[in-house]
Structure formats: structure tokens, C-alpha cells
Protein backbone atom coordinates (compact mmCIF):
# COMPACT_ATOMS: atom_id res chain seq x y z
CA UNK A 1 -20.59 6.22 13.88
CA UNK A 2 -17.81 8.93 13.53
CA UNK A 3 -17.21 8.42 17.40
CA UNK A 4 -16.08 4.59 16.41
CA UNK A 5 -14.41 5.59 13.01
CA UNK A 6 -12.10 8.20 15.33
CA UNK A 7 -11.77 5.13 18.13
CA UNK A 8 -10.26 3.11 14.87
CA UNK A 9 -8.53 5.25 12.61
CA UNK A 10 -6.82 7.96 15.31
CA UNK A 11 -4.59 5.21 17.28
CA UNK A 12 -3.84 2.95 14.70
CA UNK A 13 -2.82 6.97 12.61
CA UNK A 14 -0.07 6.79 16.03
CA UNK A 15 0.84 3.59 15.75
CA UNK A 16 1.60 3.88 12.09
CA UNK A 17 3.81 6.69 12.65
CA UNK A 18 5.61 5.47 15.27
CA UNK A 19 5.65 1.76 13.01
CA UNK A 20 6.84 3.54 10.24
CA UNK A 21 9.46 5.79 12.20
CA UNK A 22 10.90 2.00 13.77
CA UNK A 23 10.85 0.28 10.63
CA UNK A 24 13.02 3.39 8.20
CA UNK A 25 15.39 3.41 10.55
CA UNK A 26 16.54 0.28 10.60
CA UNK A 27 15.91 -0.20 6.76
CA UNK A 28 17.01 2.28 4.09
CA UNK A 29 13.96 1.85 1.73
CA UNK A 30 16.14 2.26 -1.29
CA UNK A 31 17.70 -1.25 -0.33
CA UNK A 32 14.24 -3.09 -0.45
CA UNK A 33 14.10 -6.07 -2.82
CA UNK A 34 10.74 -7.66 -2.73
CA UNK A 35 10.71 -11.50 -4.41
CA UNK A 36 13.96 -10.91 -5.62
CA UNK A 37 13.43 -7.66 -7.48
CA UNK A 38 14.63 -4.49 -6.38
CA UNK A 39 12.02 -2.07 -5.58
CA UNK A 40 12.65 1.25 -7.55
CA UNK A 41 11.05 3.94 -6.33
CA UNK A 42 11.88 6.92 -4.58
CA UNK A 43 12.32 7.24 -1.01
CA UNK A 44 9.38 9.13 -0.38
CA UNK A 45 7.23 6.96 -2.26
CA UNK A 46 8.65 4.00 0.05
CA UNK A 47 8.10 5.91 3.08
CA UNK A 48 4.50 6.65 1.86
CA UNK A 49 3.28 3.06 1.27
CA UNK A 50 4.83 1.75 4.09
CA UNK A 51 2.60 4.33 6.27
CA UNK A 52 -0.50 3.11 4.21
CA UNK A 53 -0.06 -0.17 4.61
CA UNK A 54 1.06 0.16 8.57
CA UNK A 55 -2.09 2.23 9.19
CA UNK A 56 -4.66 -0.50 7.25
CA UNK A 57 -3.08 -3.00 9.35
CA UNK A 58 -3.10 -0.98 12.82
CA UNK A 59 -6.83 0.13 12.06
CA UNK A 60 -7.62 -3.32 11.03
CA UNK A 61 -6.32 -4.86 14.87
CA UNK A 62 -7.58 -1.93 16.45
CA UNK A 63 -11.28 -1.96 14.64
CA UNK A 64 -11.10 -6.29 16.05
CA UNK A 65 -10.47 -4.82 18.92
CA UNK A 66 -13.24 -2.73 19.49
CA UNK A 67 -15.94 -5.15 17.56
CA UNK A 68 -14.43 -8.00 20.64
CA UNK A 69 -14.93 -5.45 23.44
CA UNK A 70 -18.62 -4.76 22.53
CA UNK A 71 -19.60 -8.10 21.86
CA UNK A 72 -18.15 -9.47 25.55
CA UNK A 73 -20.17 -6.14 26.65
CA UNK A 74 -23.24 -7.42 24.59
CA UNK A 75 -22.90 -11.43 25.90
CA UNK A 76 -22.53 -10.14 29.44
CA UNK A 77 -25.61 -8.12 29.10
CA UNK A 78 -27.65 -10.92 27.80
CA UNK A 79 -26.79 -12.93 30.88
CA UNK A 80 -27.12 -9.94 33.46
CA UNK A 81 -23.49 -9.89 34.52
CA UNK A 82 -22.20 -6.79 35.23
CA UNK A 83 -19.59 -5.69 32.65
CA UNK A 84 -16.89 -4.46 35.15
């Protein structure tokens, strides 16, 4: 289980980073206005939430990911195809 958690979590951790590190520098997150409303908070709170919410979404694609690879490795075993 910890192998699959670390196949998950450890990419989507990279792609959040580099998500985040895209995103900040093309937006200064004391600018934001969500709905209307201007977000007050301070930068580093911005920063932090906007890695959160990149990694849940990155570990979210790559967990589909992984669930789709080993269920086309589970149908191909079922009907004796190879899985190369």
C-alpha cells in the first residue's frame, strides 16, 4: 500500500511545485478577487493553499491514473493477452 500511496502523492508533490511556481508568477496573489471579493490574506497564506489545492488535484489525476493502468492490466489478464 505505501508503494502506491508514494506512486500518487510523490509526482503529483512535483507537479504541485512546479504548478504552483507557474501560476505565482504570473499572478501576484495579493491581487486575487474570488466572486468579486478580494481575497485578504497574506502572501504566504496564498502561496500555501494554492500548493494544497494543486497537490489534491495532481494526486487526484495521478491516483485515476494508476487505478486505469491496473484495471487494463487486470481486463487483459482475464482474457490472456499479454499486457505489453
Amino acid at each position: 500500500m505505501a508503494k502506491y500511496l508514494m506512486w500518487v502523492l510523490w509526482p503529483s508533490f512535483i507537479a504541485a511545485g512546479l504548478g504552483v511556481g507557474i501560476i505565482f508568477t504570473l499572478i501576484d496573489p495579493t491581487e486575487l478577487v474570488i466572486l468579486g471579493y478580494p481575497v485578504h490574506a497574506s502572501r504566504m497564506a496564498l502561496y500555501t493553499l494554492g500548493f494544497f489545492i494543486l497537490w489534491a488535484i495532481c494526486a487526484v489525476a495521478s491516483a485515476l491514473s494508476c487505478f486505469l493502468q491496473a484495471t487494463s492490466h487486470l481486463d487483459n489478464a482475464n482474457r490472456g493477452e499479454s499486457s505489453e
